[in-house]
N, C-alpha and C. Protein backbone atom coordinates (compact mmCIF):
# COMPACT_ATOMS: atom_id res chain seq x y z
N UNK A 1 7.74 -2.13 -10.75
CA UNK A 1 6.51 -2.81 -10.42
C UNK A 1 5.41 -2.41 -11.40
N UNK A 2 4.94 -3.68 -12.11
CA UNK A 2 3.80 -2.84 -12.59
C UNK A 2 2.21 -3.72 -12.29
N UNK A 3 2.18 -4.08 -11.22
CA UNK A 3 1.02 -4.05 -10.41
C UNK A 3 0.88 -3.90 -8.96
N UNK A 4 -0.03 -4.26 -8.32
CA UNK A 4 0.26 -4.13 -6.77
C UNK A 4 1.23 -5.27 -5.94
N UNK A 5 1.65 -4.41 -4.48
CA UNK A 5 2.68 -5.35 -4.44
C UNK A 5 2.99 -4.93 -2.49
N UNK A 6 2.52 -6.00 -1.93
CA UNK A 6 1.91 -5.41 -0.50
C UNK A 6 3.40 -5.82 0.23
N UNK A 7 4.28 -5.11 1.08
CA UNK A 7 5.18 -6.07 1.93
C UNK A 7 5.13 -5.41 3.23
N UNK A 8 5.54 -6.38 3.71
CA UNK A 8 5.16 -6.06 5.35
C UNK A 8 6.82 -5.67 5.77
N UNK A 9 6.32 -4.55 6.72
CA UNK A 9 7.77 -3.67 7.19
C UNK A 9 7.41 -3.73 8.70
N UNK A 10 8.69 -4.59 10.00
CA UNK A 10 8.69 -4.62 10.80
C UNK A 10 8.19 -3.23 11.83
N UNK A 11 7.55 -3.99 12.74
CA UNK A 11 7.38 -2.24 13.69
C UNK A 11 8.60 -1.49 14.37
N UNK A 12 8.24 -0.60 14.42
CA UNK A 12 9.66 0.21 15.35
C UNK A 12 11.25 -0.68 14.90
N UNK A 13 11.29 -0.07 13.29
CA UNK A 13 12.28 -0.95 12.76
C UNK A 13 12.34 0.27 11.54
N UNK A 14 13.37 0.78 11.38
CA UNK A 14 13.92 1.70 10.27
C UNK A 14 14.22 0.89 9.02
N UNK A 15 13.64 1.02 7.94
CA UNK A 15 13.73 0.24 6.44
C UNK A 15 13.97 1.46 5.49
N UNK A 16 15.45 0.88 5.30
CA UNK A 16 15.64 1.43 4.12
C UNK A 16 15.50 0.72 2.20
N UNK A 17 15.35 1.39 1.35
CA UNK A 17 15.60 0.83 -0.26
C UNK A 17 15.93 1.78 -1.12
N UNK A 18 15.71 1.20 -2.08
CA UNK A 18 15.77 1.99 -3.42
C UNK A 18 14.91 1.68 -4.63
N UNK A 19 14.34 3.22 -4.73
CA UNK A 19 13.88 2.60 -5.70
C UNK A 19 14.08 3.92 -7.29
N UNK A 20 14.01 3.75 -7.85
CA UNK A 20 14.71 3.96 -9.44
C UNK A 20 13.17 4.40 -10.43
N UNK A 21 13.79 5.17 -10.87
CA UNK A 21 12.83 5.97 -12.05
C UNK A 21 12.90 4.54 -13.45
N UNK A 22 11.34 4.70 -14.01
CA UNK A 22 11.79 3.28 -14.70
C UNK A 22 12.49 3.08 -15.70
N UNK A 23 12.93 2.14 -15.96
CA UNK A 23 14.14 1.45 -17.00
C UNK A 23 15.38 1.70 -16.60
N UNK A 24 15.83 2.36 -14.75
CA UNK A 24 17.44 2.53 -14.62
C UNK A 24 17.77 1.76 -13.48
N UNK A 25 17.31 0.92 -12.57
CA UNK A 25 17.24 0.07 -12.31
C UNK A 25 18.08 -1.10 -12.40
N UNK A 26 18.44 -1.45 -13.81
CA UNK A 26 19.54 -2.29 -14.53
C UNK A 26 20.18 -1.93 -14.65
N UNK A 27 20.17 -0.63 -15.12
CA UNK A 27 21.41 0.31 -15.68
C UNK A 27 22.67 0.39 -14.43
N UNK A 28 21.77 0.59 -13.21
CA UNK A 28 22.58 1.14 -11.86
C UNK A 28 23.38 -0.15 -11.28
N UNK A 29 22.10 -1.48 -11.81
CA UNK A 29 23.07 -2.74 -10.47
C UNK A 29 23.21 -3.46 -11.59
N UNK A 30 23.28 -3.55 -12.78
CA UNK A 30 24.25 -4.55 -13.76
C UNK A 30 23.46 -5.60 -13.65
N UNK A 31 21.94 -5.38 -13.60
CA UNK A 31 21.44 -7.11 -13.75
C UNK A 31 20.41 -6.69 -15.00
N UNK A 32 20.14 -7.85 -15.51
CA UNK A 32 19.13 -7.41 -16.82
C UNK A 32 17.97 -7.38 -16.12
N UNK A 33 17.45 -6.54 -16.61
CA UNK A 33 15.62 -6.15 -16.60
C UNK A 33 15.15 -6.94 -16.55
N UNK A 34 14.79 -8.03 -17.52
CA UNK A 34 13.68 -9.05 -17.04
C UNK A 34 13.95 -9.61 -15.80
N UNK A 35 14.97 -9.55 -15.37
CA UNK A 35 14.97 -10.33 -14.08
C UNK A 35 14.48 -9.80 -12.34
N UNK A 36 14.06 -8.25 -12.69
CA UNK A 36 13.78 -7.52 -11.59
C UNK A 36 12.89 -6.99 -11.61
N UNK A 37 11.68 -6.67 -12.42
CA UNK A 37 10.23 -6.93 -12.81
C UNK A 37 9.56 -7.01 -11.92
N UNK A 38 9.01 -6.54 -11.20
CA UNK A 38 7.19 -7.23 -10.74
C UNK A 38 8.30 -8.09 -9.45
N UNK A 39 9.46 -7.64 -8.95
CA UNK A 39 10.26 -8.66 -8.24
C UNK A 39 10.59 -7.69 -6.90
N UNK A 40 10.92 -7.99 -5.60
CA UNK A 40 11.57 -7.76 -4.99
C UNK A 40 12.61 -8.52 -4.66
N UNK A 41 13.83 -7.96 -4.68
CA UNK A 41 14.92 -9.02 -4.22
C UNK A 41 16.27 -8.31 -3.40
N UNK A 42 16.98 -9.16 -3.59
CA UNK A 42 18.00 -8.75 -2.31
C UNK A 42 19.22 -8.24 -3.33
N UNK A 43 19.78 -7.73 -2.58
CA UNK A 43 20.87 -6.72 -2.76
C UNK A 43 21.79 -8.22 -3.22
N UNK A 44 22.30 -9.27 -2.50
CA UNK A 44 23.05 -9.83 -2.62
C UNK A 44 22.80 -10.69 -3.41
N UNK A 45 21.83 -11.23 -4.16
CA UNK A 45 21.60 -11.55 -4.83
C UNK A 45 22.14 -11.29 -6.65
N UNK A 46 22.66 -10.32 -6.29
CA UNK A 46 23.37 -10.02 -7.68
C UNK A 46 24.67 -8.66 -7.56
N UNK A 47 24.90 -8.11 -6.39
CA UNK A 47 26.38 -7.82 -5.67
C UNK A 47 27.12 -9.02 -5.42
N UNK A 48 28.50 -8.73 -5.25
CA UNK A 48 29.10 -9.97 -4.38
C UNK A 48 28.91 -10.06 -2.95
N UNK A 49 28.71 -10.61 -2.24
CA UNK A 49 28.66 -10.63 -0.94
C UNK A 49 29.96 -9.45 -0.11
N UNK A 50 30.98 -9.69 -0.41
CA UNK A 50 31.60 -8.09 0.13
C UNK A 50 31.36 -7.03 -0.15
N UNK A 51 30.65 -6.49 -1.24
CA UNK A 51 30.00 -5.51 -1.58
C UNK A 51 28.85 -5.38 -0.92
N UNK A 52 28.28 -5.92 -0.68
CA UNK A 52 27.05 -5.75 0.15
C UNK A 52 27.18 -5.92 1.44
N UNK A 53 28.25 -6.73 1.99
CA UNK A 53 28.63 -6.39 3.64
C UNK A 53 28.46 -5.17 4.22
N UNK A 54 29.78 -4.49 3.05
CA UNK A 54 30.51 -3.31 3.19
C UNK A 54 29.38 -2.24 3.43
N UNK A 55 28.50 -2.32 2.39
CA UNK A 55 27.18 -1.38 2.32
C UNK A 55 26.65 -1.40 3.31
N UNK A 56 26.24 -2.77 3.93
CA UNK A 56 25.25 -3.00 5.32
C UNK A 56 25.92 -2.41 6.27
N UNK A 57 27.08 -2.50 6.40
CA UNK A 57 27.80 -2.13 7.77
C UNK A 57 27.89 -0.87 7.73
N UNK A 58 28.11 0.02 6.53
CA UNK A 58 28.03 1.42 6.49
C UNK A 58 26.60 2.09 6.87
N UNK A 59 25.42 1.36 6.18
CA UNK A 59 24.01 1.72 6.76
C UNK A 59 23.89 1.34 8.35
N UNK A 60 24.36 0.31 8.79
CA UNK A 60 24.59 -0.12 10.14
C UNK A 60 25.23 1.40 11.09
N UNK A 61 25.98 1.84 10.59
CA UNK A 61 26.41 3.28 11.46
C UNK A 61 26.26 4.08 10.95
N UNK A 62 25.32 4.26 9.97
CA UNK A 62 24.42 5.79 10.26
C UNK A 62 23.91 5.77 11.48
N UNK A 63 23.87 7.09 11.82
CA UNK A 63 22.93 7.90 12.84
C UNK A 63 21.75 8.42 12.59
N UNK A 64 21.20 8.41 11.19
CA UNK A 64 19.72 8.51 10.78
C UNK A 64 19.85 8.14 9.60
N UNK A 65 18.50 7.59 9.08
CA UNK A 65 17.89 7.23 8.44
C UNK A 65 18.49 7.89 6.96
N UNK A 66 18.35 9.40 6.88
CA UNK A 66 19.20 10.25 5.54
C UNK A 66 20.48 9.61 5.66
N UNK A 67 21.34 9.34 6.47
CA UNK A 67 22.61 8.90 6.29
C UNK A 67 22.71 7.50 5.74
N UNK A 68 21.60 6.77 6.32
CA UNK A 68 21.75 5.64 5.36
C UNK A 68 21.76 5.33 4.40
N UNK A 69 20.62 6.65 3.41
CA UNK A 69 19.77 6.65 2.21
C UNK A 69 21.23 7.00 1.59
N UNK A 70 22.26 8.31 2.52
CA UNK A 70 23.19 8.50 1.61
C UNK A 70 24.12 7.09 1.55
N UNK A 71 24.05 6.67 2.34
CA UNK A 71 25.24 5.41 1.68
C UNK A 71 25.08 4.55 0.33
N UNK A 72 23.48 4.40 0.24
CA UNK A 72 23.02 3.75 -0.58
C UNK A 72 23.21 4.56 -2.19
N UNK A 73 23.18 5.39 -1.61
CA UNK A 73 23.15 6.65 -3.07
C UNK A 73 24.73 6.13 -3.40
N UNK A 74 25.32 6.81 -2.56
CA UNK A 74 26.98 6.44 -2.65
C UNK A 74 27.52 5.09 -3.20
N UNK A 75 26.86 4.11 -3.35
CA UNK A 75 27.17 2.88 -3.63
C UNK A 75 26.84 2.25 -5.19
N UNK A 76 25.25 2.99 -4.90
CA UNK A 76 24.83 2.89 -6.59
C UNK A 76 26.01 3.73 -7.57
N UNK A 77 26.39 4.77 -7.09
CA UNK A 77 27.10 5.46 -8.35
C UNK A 77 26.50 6.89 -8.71
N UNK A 78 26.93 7.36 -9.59
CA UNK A 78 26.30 8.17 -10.48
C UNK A 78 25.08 7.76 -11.53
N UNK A 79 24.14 8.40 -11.94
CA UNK A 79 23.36 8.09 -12.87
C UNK A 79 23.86 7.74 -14.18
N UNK A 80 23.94 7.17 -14.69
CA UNK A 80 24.45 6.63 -16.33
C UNK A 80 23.82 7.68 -17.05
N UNK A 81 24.96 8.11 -18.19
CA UNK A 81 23.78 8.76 -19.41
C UNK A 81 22.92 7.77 -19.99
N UNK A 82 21.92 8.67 -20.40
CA UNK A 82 20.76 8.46 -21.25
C UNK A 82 21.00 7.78 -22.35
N UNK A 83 20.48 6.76 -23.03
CA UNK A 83 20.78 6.12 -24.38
C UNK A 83 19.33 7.12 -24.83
N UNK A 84 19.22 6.97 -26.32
CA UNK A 84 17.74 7.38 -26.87
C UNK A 84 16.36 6.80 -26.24
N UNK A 85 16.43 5.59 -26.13
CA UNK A 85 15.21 4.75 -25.71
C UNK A 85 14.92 5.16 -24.16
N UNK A 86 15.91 5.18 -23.48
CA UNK A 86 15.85 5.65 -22.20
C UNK A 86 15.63 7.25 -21.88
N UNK A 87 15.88 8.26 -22.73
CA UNK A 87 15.14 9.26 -23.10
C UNK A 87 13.81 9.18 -23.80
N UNK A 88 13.31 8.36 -24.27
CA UNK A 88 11.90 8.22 -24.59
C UNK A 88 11.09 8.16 -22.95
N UNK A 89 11.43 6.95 -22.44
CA UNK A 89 10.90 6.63 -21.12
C UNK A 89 11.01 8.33 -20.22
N UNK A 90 11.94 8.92 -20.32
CA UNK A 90 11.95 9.78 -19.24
C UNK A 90 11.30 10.58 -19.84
N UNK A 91 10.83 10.92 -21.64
CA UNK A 91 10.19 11.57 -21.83
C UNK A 91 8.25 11.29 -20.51
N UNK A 92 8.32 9.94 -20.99
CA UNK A 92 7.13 9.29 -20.56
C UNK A 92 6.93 9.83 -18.85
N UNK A 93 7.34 9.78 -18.56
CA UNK A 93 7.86 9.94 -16.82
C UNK A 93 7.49 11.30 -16.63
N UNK A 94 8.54 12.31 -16.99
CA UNK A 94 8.06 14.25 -17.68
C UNK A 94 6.57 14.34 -17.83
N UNK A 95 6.02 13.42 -18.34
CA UNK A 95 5.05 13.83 -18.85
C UNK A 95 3.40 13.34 -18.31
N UNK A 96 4.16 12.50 -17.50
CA UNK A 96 3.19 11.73 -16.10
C UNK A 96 2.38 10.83 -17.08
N UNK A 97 2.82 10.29 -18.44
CA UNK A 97 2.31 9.31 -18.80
C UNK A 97 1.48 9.53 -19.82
N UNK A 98 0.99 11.00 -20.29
CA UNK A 98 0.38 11.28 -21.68
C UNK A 98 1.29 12.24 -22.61
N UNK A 99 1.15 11.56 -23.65
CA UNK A 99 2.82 11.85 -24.50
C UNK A 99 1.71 11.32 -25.99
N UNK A 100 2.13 11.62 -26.82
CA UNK A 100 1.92 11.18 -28.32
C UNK A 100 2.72 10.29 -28.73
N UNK A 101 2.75 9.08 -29.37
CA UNK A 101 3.33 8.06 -29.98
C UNK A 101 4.14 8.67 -30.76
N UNK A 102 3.20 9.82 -31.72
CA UNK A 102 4.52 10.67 -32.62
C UNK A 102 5.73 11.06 -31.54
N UNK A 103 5.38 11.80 -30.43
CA UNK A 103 6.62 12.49 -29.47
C UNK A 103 7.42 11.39 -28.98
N UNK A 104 7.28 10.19 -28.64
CA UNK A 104 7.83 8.94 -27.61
C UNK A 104 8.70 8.62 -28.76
N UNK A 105 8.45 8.46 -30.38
CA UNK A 105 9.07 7.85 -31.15
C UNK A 105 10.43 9.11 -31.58
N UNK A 106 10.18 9.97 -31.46
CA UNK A 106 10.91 10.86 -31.71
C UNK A 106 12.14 11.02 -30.71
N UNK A 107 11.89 10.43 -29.48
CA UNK A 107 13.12 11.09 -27.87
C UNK A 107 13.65 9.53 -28.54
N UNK A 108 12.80 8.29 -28.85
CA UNK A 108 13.98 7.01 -29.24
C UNK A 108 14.31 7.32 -30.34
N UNK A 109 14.34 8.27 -31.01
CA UNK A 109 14.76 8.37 -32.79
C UNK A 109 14.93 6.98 -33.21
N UNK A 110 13.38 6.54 -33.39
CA UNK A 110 12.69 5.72 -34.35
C UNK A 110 11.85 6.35 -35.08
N UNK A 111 11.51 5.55 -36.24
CA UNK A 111 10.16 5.71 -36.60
C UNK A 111 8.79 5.55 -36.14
N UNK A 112 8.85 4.48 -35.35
CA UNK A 112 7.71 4.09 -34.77
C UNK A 112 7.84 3.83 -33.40
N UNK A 113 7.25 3.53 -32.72
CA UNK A 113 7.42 3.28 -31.30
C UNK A 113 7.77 1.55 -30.77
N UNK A 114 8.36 1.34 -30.60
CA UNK A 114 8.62 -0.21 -30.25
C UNK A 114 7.47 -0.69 -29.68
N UNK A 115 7.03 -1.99 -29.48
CA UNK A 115 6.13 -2.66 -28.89
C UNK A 115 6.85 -2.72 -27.33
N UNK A 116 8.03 -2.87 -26.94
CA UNK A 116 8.59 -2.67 -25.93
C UNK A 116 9.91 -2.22 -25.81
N UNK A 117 9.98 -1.19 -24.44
CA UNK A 117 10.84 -0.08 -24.65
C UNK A 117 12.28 -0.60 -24.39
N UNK A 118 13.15 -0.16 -25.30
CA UNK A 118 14.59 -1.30 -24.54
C UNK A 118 14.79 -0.76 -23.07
N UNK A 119 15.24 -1.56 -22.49
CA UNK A 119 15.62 -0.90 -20.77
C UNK A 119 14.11 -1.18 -19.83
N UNK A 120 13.35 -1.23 -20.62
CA UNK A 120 11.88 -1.00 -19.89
C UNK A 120 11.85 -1.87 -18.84
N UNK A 121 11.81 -3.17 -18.72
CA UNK A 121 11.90 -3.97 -18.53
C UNK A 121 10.66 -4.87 -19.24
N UNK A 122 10.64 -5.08 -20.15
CA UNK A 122 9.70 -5.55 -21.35
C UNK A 122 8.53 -5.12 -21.19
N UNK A 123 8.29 -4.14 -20.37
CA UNK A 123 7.00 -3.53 -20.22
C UNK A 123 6.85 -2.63 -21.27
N UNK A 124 5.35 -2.60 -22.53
CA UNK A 124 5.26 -1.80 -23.12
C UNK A 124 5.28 -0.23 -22.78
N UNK A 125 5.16 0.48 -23.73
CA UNK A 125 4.82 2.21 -23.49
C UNK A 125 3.63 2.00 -22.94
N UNK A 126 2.42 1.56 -23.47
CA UNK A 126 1.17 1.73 -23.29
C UNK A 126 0.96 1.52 -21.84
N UNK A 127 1.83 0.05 -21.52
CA UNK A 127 1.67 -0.01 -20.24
C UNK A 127 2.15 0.71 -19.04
N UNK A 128 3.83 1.23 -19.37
CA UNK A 128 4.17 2.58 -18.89
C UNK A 128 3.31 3.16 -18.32
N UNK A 129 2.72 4.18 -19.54
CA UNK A 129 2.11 4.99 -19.63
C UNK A 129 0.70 5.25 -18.73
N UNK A 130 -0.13 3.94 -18.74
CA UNK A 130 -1.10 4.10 -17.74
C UNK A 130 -0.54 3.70 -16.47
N UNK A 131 0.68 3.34 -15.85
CA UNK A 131 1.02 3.32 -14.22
C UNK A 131 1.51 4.88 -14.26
N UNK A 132 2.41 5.34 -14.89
CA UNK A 132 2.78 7.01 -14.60
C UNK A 132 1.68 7.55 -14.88
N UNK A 133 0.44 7.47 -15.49
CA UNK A 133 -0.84 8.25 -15.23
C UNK A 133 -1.41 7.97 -13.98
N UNK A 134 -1.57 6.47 -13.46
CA UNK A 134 -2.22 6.13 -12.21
C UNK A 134 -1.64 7.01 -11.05
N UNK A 135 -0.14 7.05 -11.18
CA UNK A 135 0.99 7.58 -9.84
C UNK A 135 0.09 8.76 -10.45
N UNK A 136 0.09 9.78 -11.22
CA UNK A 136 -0.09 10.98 -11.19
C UNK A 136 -1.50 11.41 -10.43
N UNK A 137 -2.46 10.68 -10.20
CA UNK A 137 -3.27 10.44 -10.25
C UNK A 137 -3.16 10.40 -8.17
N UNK A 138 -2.80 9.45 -8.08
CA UNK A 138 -2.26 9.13 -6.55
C UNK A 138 -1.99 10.39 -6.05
N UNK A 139 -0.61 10.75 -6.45
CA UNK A 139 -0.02 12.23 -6.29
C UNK A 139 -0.70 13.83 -5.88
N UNK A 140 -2.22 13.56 -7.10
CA UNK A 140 -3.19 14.72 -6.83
C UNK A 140 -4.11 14.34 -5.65
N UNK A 141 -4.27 12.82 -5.55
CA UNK A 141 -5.66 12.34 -4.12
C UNK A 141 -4.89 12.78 -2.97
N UNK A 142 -4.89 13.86 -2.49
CA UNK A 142 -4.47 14.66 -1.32
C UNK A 142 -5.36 14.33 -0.28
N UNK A 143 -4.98 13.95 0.89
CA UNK A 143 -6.38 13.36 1.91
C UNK A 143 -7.01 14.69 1.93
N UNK A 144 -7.45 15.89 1.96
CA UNK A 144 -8.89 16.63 1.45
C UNK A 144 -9.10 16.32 0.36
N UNK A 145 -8.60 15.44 -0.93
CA UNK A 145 -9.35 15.88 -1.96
C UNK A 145 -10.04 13.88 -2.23
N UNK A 146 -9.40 13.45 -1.43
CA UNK A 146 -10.09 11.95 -1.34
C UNK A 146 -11.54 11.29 -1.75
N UNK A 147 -12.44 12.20 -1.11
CA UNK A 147 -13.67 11.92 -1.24
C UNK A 147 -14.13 12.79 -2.84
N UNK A 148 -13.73 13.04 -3.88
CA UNK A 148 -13.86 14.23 -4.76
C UNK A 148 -13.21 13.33 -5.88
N UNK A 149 -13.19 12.24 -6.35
CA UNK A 149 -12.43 11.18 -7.18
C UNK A 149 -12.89 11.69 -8.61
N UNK A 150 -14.72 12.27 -8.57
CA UNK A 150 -14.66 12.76 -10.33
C UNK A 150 -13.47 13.75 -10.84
N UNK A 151 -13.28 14.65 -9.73
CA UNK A 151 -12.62 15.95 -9.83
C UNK A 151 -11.43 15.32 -10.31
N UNK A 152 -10.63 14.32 -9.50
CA UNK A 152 -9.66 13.71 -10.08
C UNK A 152 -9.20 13.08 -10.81
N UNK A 153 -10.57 12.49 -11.61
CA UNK A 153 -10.51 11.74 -12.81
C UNK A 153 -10.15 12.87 -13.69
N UNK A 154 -11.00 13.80 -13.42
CA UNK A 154 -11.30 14.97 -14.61
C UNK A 154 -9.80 15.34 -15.27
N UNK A 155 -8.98 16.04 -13.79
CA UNK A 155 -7.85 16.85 -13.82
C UNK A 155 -7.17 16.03 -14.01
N UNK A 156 -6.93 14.64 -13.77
CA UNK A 156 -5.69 13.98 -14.37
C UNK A 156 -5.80 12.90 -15.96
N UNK A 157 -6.91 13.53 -16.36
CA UNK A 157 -7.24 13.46 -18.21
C UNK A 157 -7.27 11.86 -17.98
N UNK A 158 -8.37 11.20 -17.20
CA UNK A 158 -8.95 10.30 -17.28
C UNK A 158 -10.58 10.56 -17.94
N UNK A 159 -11.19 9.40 -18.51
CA UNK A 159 -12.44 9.21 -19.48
C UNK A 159 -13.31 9.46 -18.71
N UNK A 160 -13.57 9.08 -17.22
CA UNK A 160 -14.54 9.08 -16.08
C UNK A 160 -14.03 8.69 -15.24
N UNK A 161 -14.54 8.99 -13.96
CA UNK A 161 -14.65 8.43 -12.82
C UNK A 161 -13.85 6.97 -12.48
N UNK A 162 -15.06 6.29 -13.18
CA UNK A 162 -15.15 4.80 -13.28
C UNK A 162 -13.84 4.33 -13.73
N UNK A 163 -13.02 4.61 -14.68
CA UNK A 163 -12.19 4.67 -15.22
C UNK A 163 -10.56 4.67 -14.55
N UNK A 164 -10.93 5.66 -14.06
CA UNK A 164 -9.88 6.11 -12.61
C UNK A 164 -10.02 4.90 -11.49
N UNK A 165 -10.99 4.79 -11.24
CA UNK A 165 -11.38 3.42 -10.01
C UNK A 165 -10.87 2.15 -10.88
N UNK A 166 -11.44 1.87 -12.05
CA UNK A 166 -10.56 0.58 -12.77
C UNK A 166 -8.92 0.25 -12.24
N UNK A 167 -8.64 1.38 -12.67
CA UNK A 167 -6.61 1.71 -12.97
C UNK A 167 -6.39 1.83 -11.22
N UNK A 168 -6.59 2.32 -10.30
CA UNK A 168 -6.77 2.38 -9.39
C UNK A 168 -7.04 0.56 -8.72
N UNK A 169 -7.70 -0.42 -8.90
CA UNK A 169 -7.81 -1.48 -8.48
C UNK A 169 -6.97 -2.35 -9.05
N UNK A 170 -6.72 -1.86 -10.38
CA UNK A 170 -5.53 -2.90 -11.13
C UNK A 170 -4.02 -2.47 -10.22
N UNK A 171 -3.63 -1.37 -10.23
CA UNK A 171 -2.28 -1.03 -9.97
C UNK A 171 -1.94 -0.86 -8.56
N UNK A 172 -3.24 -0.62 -7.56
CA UNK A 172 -2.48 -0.73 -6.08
C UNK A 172 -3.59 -1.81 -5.62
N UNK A 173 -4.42 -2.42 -6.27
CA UNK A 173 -5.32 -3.73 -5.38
C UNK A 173 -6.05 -3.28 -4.59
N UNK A 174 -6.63 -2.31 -4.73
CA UNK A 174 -7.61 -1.50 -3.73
C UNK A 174 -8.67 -0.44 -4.56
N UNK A 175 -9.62 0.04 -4.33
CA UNK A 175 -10.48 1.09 -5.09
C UNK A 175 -10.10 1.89 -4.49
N UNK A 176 -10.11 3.61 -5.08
CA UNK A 176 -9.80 4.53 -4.41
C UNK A 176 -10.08 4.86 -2.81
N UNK A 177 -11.35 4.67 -2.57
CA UNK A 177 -12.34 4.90 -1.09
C UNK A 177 -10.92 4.04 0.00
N UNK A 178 -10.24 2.71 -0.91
CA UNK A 178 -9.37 2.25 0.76
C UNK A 178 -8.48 2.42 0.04
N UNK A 179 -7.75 3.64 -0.08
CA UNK A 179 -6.44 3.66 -0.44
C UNK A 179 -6.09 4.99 0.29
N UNK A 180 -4.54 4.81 1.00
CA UNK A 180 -4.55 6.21 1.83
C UNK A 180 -3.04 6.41 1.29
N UNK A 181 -2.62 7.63 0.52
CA UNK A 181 -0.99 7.51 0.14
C UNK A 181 -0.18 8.14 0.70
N UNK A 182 -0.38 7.88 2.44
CA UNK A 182 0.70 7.94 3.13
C UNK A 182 0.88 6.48 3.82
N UNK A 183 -0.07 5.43 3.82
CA UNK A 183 0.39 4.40 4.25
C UNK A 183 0.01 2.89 3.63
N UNK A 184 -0.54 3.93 2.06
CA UNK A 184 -0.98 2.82 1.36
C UNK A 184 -2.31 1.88 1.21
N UNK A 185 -2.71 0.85 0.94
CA UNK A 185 -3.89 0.59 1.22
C UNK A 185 -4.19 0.10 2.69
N UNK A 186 -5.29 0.62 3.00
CA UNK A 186 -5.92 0.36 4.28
C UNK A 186 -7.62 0.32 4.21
N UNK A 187 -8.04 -0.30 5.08
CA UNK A 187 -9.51 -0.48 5.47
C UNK A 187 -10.18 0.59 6.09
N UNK A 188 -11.21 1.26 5.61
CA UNK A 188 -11.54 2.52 6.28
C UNK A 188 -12.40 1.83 7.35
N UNK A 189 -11.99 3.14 8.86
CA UNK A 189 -12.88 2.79 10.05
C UNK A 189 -14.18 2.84 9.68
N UNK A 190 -14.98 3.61 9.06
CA UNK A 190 -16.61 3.37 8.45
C UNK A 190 -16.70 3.74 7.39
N UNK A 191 -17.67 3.38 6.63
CA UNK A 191 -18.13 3.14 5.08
C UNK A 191 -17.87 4.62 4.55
N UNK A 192 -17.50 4.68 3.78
CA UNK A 192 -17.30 5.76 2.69
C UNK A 192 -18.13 6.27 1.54
């Protein structure tokens, strides 16, 4: 995903997914990248339908929620090795998104840095780079440190404030003040 992306999850209803460190994604379910982008979609949609029975019915008899997550693990596989380019990205990831163009070009042993990363899903570095800064960013807004957003601009090597609130409205559709990251964006009971 590389903007916001709201879905509604039934009440008193256990939801399980997956979701993948970026550019492995393809690697794990054999579909190309551009096609799963900025997308939510269904399992069956690119499994065969007995493959994905089989899966459902196994998540179907778990007894919790971890048992389901393990089936799902179990199904994807093992992690694929790393190609170079895909070690660039995980460099990017390591590094919560500030990395040197010299260092990124070096984990793809290129010369230069591609305009877009293979595997990425045609998403540039640059662009990468400022959502794994935003998550990092998320990660430190601890509900005590919520109301304290310069502090967080500061420590997560943003320009200002303001700056942080930009990236913050682009990537989850909300300004920091209604964003809560245990349940995501929400409307605060009084003004902030």
């Amino acid at each position: 995903m590389t903007c916001a992306h709201q879905v509604e999850l039934p009440v008193r209803q256990v939801t399980l997914g997956a979701r993948f460190k970026p550019a492995m994604a393809a690697r794990f379910l054999r579909v190309g990248a551009t096609e799963i982008v900025d997308r939510t979609i269904e399992l069956s949609d690119f499994w065969s339908s007995r493959r994905t029975r089989y899966l459902a019915e196994r998540i179907a008899d778990a007894k919790t929620p971890e048992e389901g997550a393990a089936q799902i693990e179990t199904a994807l596989g093992e992690a694929p090795a790393l190609d170079a380019p895909e070690n660039a990205i995980a460099q990017l990831v390591e590094s919560r998104g500030i990395v040197s163009l010299d260092d990124l070009a070096d984990a793809a042993q290129s010369t230069a840095v591609p305009k877009n990363l293979p595997g990425a899903d045609g998403i540039s570095p640059k662009r990468l780079a400022r959502i794994l800064h935003f998550r990092n960013a998320v990660a430190q807004a601890t509900p005590g440190r919520r109301g304290d957003w310069a502090e967080v601009a500061l420590e997560c090597g943003y320009h200002d404030q303001a700056h942080l609130i930009n990236e913050f409205r682009e990537f989850s559709g909300v300004a920091p003040g209604n964003f809560s990251t245990d349940l995501g964006p929400h409307t605060p009971s009084r003004p902030e």
